[in-house]
Protein backbone atom coordinates (compact mmCIF):
# COMPACT_ATOMS: atom_id res chain seq x y z
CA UNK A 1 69.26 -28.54 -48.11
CA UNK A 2 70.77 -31.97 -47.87
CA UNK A 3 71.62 -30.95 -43.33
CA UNK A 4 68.01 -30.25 -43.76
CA UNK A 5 66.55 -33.36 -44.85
CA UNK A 6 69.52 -34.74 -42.09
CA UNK A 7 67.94 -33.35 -39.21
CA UNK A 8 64.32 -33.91 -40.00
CA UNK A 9 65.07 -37.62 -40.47
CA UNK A 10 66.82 -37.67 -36.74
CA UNK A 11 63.91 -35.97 -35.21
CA UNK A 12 61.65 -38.15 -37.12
CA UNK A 13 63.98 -41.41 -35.72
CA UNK A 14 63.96 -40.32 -32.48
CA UNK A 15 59.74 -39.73 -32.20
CA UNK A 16 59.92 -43.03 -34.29
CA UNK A 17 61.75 -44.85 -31.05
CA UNK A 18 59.90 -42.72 -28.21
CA UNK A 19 56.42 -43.92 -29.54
CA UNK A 20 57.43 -47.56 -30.24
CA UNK A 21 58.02 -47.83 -26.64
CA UNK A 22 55.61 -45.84 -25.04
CA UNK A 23 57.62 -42.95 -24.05
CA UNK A 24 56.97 -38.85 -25.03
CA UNK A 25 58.33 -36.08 -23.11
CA UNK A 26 55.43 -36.13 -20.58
CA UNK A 27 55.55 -39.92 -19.94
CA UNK A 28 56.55 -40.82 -16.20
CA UNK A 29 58.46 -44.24 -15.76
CA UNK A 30 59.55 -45.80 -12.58
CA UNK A 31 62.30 -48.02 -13.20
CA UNK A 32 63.99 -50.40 -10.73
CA UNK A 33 67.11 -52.62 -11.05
CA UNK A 34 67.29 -55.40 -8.77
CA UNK A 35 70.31 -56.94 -9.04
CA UNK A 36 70.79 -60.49 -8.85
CA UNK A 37 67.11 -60.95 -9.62
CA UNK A 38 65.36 -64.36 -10.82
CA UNK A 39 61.84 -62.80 -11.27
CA UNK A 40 60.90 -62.65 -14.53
CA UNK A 41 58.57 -59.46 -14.51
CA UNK A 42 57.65 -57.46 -11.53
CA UNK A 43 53.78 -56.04 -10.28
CA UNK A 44 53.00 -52.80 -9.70
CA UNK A 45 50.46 -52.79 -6.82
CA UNK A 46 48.15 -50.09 -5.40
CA UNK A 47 47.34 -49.45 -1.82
CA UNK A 48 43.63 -47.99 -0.34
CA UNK A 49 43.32 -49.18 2.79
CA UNK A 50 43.04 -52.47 3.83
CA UNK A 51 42.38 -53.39 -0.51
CA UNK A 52 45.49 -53.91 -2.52
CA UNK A 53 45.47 -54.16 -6.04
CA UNK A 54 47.31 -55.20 -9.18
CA UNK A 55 47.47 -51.95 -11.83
CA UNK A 56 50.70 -52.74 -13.74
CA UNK A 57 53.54 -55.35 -14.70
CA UNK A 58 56.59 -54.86 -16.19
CA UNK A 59 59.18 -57.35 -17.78
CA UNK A 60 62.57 -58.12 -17.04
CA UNK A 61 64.81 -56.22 -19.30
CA UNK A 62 68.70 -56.75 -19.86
CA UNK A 63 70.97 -55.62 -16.55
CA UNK A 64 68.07 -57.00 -14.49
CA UNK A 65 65.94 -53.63 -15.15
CA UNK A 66 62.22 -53.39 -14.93
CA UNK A 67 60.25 -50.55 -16.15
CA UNK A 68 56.74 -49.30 -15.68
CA UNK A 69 55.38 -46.70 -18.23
CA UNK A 70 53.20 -43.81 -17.53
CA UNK A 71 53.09 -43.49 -14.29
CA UNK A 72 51.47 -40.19 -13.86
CA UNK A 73 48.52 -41.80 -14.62
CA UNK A 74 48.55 -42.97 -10.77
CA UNK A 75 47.38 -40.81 -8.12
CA UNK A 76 50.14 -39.64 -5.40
CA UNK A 77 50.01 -42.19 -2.60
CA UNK A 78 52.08 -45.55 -1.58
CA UNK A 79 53.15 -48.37 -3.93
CA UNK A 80 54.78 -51.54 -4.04
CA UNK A 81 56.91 -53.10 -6.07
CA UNK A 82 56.07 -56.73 -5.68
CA UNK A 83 58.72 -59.51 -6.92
CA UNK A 84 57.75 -62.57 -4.79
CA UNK A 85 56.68 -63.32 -1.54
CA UNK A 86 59.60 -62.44 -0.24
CA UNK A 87 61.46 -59.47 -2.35
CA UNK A 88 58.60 -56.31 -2.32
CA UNK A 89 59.80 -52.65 -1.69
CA UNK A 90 57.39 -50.30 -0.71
CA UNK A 91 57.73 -46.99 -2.64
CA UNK A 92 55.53 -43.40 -3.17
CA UNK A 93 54.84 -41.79 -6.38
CA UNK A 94 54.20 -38.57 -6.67
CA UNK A 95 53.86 -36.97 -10.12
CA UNK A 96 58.06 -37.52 -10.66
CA UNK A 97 60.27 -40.23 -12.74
CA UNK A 98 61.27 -43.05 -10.09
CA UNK A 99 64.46 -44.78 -10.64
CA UNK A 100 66.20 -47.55 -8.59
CA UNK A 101 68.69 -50.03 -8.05
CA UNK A 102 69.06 -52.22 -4.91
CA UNK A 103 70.50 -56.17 -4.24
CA UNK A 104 67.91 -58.45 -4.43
CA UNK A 105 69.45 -59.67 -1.50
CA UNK A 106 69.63 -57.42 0.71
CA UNK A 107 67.49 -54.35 -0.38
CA UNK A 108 67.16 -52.00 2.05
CA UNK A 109 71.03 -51.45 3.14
CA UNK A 110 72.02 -51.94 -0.63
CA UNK A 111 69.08 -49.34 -1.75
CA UNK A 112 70.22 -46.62 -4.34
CA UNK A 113 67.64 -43.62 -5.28
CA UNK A 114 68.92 -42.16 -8.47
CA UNK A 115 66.18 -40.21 -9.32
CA UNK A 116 62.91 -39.13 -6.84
CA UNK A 117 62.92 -36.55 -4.41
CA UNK A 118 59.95 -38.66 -2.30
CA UNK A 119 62.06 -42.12 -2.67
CA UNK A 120 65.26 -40.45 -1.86
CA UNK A 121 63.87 -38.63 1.51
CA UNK A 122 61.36 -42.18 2.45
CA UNK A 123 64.47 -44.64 1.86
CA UNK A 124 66.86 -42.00 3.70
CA UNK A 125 64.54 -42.33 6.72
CA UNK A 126 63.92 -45.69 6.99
CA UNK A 127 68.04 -46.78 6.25
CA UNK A 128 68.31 -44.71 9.72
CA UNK A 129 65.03 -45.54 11.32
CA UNK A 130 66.11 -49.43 10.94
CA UNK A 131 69.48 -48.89 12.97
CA UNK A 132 67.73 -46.87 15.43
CA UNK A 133 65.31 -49.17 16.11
CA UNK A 134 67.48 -52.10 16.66
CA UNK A 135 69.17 -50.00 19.83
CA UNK A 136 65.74 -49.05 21.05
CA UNK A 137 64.64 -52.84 20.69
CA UNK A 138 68.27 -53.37 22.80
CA UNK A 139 67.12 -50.70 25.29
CA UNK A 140 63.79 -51.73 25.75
CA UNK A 141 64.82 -55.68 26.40
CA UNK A 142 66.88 -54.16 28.78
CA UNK A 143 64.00 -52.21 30.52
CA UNK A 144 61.73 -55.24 30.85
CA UNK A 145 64.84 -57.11 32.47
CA UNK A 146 65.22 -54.23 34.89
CA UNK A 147 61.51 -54.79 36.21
CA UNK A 148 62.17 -57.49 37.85
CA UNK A 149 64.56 -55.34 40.07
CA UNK A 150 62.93 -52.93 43.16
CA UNK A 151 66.63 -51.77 44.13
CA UNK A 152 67.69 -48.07 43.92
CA UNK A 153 70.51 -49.25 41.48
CA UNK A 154 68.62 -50.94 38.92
CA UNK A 155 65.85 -48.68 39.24
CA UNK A 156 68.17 -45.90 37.99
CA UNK A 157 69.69 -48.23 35.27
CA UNK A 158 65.78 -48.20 33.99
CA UNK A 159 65.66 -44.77 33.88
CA UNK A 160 68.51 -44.29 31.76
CA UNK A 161 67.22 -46.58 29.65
CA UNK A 162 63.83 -44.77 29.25
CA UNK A 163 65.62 -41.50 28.87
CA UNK A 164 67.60 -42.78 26.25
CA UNK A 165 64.68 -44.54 23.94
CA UNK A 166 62.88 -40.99 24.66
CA UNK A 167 66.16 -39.21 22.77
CA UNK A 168 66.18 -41.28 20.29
CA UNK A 169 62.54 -41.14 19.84
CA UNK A 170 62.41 -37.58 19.74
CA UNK A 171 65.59 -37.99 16.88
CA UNK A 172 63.03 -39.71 14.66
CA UNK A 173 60.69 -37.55 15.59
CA UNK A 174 62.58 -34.20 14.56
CA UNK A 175 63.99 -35.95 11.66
CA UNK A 176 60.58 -36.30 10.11
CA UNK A 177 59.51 -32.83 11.05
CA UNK A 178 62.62 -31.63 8.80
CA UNK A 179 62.00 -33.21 6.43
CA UNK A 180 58.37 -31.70 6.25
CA UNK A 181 59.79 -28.11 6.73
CA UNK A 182 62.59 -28.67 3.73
CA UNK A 183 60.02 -30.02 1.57
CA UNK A 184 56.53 -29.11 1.94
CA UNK A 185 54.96 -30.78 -0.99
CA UNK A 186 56.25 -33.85 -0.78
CA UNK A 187 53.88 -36.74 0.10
CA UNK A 188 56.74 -38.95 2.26
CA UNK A 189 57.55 -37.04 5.27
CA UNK A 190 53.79 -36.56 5.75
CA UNK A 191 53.41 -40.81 5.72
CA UNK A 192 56.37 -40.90 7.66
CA UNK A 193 54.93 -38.31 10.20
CA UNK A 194 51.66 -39.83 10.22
CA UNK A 195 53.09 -43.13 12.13
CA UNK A 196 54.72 -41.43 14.79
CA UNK A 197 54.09 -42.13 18.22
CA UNK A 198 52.98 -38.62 19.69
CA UNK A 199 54.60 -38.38 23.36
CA UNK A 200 53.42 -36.90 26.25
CA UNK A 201 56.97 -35.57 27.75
CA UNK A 202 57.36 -34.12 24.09
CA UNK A 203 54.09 -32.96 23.79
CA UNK A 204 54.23 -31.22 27.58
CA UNK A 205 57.59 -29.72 26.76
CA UNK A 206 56.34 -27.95 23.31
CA UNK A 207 53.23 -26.76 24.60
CA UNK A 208 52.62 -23.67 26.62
CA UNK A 209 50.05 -24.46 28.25
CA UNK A 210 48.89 -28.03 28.87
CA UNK A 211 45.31 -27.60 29.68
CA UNK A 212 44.75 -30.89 30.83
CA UNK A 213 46.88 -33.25 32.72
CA UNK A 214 47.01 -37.06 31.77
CA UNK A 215 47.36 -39.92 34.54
CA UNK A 216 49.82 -41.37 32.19
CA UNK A 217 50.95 -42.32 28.20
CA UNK A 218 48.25 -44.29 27.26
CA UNK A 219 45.66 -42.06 28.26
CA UNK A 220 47.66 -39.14 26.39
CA UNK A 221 47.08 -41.51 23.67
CA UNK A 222 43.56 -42.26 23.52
CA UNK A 223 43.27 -38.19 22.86
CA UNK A 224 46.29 -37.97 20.69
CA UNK A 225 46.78 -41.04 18.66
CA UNK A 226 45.91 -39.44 15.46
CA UNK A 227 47.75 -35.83 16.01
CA UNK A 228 50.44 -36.27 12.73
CA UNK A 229 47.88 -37.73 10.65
CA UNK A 230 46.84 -35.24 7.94
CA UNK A 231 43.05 -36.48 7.63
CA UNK A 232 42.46 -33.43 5.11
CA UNK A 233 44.48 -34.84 2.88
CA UNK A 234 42.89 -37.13 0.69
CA UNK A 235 46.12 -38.35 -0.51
CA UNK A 236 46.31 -40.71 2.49
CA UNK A 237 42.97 -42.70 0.39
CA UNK A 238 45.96 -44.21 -1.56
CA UNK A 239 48.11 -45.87 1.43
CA UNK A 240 47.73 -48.34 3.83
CA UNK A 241 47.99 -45.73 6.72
CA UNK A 242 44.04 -44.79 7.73
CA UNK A 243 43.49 -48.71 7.96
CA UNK A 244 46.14 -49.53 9.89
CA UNK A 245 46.69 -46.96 12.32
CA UNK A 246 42.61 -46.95 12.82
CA UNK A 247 42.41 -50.89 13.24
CA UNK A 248 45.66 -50.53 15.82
CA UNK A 249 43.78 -47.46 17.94
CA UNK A 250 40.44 -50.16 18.08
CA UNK A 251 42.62 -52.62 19.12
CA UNK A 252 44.43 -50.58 21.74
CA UNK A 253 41.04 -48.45 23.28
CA UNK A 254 38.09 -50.92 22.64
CA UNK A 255 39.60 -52.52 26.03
CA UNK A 256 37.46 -54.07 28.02
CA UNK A 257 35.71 -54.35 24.43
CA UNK A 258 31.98 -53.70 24.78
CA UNK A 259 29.27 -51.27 22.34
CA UNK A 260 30.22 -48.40 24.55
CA UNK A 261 34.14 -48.61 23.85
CA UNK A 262 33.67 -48.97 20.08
CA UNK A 263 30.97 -46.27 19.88
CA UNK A 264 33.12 -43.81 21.64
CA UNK A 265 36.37 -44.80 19.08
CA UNK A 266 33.67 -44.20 16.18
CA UNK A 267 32.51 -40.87 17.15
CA UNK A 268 36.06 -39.95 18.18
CA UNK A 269 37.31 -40.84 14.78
CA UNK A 270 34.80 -39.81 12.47
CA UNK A 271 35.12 -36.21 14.56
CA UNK A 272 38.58 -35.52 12.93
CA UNK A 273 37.89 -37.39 9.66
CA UNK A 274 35.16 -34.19 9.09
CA UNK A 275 37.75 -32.33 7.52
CA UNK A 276 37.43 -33.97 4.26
CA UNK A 277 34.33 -35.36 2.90
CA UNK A 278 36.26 -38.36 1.31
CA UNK A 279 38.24 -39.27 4.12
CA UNK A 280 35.11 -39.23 6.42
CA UNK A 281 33.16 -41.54 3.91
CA UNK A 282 36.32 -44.20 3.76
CA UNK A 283 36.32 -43.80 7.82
CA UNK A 284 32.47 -44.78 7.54
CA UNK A 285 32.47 -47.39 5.38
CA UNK A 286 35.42 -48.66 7.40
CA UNK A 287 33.64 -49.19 10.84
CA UNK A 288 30.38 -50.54 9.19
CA UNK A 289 32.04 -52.87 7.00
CA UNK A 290 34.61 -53.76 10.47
CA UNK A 291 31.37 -54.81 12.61
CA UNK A 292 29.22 -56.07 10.15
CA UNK A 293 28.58 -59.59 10.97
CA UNK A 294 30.02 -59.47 13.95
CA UNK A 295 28.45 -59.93 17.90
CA UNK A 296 28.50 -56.28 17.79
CA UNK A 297 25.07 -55.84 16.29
CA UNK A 298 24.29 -52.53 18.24
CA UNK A 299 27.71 -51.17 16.99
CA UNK A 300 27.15 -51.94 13.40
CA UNK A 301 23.34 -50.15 14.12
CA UNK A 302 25.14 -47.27 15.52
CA UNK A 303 27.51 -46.70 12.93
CA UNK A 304 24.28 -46.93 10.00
CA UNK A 305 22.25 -45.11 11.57
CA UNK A 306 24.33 -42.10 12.72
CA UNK A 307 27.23 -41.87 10.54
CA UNK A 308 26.06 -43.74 7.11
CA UNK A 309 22.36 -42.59 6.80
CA UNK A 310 23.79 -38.53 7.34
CA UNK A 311 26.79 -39.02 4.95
CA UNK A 312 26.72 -38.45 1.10
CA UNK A 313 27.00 -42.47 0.99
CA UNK A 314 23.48 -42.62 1.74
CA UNK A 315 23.10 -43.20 -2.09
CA UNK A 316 25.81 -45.62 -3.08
CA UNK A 317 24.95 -49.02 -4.14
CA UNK A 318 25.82 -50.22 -0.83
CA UNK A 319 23.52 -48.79 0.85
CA UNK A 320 20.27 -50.14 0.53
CA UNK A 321 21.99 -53.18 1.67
CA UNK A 322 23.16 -51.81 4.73
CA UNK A 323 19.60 -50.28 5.68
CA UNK A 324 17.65 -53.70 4.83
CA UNK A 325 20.36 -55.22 7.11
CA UNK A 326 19.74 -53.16 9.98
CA UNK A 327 16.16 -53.96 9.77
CA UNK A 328 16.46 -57.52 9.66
CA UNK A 329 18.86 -57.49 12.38
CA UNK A 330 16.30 -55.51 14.82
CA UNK A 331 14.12 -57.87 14.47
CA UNK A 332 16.22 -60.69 15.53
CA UNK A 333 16.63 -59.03 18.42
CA UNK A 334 14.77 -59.48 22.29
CA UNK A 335 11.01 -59.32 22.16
CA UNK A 336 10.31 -59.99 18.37
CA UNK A 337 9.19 -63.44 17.31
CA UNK A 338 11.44 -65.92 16.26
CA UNK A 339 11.63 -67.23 12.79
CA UNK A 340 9.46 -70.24 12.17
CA UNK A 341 11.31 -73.42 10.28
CA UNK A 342 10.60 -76.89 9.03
CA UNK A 343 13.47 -79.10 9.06
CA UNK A 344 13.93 -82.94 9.36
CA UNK A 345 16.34 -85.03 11.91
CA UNK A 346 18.47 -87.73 10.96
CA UNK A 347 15.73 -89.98 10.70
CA UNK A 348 13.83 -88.05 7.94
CA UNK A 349 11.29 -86.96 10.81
CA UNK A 350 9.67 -83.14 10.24
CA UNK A 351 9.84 -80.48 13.15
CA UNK A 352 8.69 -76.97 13.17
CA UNK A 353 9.61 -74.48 15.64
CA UNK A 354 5.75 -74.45 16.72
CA UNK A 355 5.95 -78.56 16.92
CA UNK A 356 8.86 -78.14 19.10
CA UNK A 357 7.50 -77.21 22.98
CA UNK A 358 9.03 -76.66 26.46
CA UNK A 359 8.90 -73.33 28.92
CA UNK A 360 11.75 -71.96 27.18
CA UNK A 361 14.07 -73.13 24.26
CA UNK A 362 17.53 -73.09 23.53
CA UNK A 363 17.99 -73.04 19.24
CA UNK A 364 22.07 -74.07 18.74
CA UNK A 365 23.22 -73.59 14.99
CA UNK A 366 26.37 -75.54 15.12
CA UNK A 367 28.73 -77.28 12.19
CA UNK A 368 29.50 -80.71 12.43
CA UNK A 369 33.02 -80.14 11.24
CA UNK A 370 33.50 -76.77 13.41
CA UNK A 371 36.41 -76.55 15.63
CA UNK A 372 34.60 -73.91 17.78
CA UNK A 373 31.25 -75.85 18.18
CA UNK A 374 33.23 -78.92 19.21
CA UNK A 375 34.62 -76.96 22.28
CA UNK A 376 31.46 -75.53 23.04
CA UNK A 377 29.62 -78.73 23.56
CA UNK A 378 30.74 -79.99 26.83
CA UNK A 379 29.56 -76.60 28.20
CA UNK A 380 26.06 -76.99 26.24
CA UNK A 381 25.93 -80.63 27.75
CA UNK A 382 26.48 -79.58 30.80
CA UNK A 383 23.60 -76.91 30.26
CA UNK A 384 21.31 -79.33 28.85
CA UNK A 385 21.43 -81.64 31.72
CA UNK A 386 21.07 -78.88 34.49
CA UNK A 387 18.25 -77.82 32.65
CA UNK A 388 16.15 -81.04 31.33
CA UNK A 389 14.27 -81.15 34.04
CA UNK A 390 12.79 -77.60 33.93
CA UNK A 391 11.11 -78.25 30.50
CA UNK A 392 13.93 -76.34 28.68
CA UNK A 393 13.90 -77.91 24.96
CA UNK A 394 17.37 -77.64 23.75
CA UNK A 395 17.54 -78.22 19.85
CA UNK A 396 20.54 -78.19 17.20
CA UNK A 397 20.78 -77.05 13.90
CA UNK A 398 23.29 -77.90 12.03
CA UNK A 399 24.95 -76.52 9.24
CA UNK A 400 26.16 -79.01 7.33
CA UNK A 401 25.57 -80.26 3.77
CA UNK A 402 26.72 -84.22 4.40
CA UNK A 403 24.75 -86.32 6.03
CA UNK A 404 27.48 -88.98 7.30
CA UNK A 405 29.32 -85.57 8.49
CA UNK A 406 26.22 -84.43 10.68
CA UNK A 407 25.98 -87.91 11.58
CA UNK A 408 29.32 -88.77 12.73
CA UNK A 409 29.61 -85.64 14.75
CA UNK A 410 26.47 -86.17 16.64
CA UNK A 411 28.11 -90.14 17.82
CA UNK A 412 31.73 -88.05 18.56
CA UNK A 413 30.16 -85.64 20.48
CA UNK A 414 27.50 -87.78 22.29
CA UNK A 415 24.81 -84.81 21.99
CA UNK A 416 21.70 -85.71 23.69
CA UNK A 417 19.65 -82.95 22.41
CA UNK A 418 16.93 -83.21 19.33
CA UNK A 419 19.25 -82.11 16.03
CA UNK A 420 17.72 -81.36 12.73
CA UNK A 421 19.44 -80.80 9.40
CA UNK A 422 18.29 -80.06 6.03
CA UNK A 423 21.80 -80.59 4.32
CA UNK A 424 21.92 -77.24 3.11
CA UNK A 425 25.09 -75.80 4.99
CA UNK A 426 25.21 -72.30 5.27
CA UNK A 427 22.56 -71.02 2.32
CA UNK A 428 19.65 -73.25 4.82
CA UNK A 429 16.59 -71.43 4.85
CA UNK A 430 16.95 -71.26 8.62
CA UNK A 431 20.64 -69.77 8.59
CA UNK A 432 19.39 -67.13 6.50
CA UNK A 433 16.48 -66.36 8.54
CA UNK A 434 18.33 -66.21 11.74
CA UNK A 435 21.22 -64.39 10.21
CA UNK A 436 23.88 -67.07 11.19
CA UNK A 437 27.12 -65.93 9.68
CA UNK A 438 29.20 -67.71 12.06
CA UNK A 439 28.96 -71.34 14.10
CA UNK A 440 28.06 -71.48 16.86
CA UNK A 441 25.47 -68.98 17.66
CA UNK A 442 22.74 -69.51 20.55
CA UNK A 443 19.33 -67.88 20.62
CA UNK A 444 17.29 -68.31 23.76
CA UNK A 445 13.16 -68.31 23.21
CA UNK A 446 9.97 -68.57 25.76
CA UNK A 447 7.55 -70.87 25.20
CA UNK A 448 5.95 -68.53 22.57
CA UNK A 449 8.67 -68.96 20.76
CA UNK A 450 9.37 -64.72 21.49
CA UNK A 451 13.26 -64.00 21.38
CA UNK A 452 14.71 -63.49 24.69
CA UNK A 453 18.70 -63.26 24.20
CA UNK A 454 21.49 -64.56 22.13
CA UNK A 455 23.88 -65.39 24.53
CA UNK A 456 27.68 -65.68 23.33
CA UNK A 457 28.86 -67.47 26.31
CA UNK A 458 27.53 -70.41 29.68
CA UNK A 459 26.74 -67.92 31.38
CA UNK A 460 24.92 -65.90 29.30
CA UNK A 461 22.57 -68.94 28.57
CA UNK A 462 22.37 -69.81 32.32
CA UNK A 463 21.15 -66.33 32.87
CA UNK A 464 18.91 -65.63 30.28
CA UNK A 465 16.93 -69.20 31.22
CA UNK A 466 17.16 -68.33 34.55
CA UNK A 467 14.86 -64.95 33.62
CA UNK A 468 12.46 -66.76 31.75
CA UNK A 469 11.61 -69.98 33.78
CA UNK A 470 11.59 -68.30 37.27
């Protein structure tokens, strides 16, 4: 009886200890000894495209240990551990206990998985990807130094270069695709795939067939960009990786950027992001959220209209917004009437748009204090005086909300043009109505005050006054 009573009383201790700290035989923890660490506590932080944000903290515990509880309660995607500015390690979680133990120093080289399968294979990688790298950065210097040269010599030198970065490449490369083979449900090798660079030598070589023949890399890439990322997998919501590898293919293709270019990357995109009804409504929300209130007005239309209004978004809460937007942005647009306004110059002195006449009218909203409006006034000027003596009322409105500011700039920049303010900055009646989000913009109007452009640039203003007065 009495070993009875002795083992009850240990079990009972031990569930005792487990529930005073949070712990039961299903609880997840990621720990993480930094060694050598200042930081007090550390954040947990969670990644969904371009938004990061704080879920967890844990406190510094003896042997420089931190410790976050429960961790299965976060879904499978990319972490980071987040010490300072300077001391983060990015980390995946995947349904498994995470523990680690690195120099706060030096974490990478001095990184130590003890327990993770995903951890273990991502921190593998990237303790070899780093090295390689570095001789690939080596080889590539190299290369550009080599371009200067036309002779048979140094043109060969180049090419062992290239064939060498292509090897090592391809290393990368078929160290990834092990890793997916060995372990098929882990989440890491699939993130780590997903930012590899496809190649078209690689790609050529492991194909049977190549049914269509590419003038060269980058216009393999503007079809394959996106071949290693997974976009039915919804697990790829929780990483930075759909952001950033969409923002970089905009940044690469939308060259010469123009509404065709980005409509193209939006229907190219959205194509593959079908898969998976999540992952298409992130990719949505992405591009009309990336040109809203932007110059690209017919791109932002484009992407409502024919992606948002079809989608299952069309009843989020966001989405009246967008619909009343596109409206109001149509009608700011060539051949609808321009907003009327009332707002006084320096002197106190009321003008309307209708009080305001000439054959055709140029409406600057500007900031006083704006860096960009300062180097666009010489131009303007320069306008303005070509132009006087056609009847072509230039007026400013600025966007400030102190009067000696408005003031002072209008001495500094010696405009000669009528300027009205009504102190209000930004939230002005006038900025609203015109949808002025950023300084300066430029609308053009006839003399019945109908909207005939909004020009971005001199020579879009010369040419748009050039249709209506001749």
């Amino acid at each position: 009886m009495m070993n009875f009573f002795k083992i009850f009383f240990g079990l009972a201790l031990i569930f005792f200890f487990k529930a005073s700290y949070g712990q039961t035989d299903s609880s997840l923890t990621l720990s993480y000894r930094l060694i050598h660490s200042s930081d007090s506590f550390a954040v947990l932080l969670s990644h969904s495209g371009e938004m990061t944000r704080r879920i967890d903290t844990a406190f510094r515990q003896d042997n420089d240990l931190f410790v976050f509880q429960s961790i299965e309660r976060f879904p499978t995607g990319s972490y980071t551990v987040y010490f300072n500015d300077s001391t983060y390690t990015e980390i995946i979680l995947n349904n498994e206990n995470v523990a680690l133990e690195a120099h706060s120093d030096n974490i990478l080289p001095t990184m130590k998985v003890l327990e993770s399968v995903e951890n273990q294979l991502l921190f593998n990688y990237w303790k070899y990807a780093f090295i390689i790298q570095d001789t690939i950065s080596h080889y590539v210097y190299k290369m550009n130094q080599l371009q200067k040269f036309d002779d048979y010599e140094q043109r060969s030198d180049y090419l062992m270069y290239e064939k060498k970065v292509k090897i090592l490449n391809d290393f990368l490369f078929n160290t990834v695709r092990k890793m997916m083979t060995e372990y098929p449900n882990a989440f890491s090798p699939k993130v780590l795939l997903a930012y590899q660079l496809p190649d078209y030598d690689r790609f050529k070589r492991e194909m049977e067939a190549v049914t269509v023949n590419y003038e060269d890399d980058l216009a393999f890439l503007r079809d394959h960009y996106f071949d290693y990322l997974d976009f039915a997998d919804s697990r790829f919501l929780n990483t930075k990786v759909l952001h950033s590898m969409i923002s970089d293919y905009i940044k690469i293709f939308a060259n010469p950027a123009n509404t065709a270019n980005y409509k193209a990357i939006i229907d190219f995109v959205l194509a593959k992001a079908k898969v998976n009804e999540k992952v298409y409504n992130y990719c949505i929300n992405l591009f009309v959220r990336e040109f809203d209130n932007t110059i690209w007005e017919e791109v932002f239309i484009y992407a409502v209209e024919n992606y948002y209004r079809s989608s299952s978004l069309r009843n989020s809460s966001m989405s009246r917004y967008y619909y009343d937007k596109v409206e109001f942005v149509r009608k700011l647009k060539p051949g609808h009437p321009a907003p009327e306004f009332s707002i006084p110059d320096s002197n106190g002195t009321l003008y309307t748009l209708k009080s305001i006449k000439g054959k055709a009218k140029v409406l600057i909203f500007y900031s006083g204090d704006c860096p960009h409006c300062e180097q666009a006034m010489p131009g303007l000027i320069e306008l303005y005086n070509q132009y006087k003596i056609s009847d072509v009322a230039f007026v400013g409105i600025a966007l400030d909300d102190e009067l000696n500011v408005w003031k002072e700039s209008l001495q500094k920049q010696n405009i000669p043009w009528l300027s009205l303010s009504d102190l209000k900055g930004l939230i002005s009646p006038a900025a609203e109505a015109y949808n002025i989000w950023m300084t300066p913009t430029i609308y053009i109007l006839d003399e019945n005050n109908v909207i005939r452009g909004k020009p971005n640039t001199d020579a879009e203003i010369h040419a748009s006054l050039l249709q209506i007065i001749y």
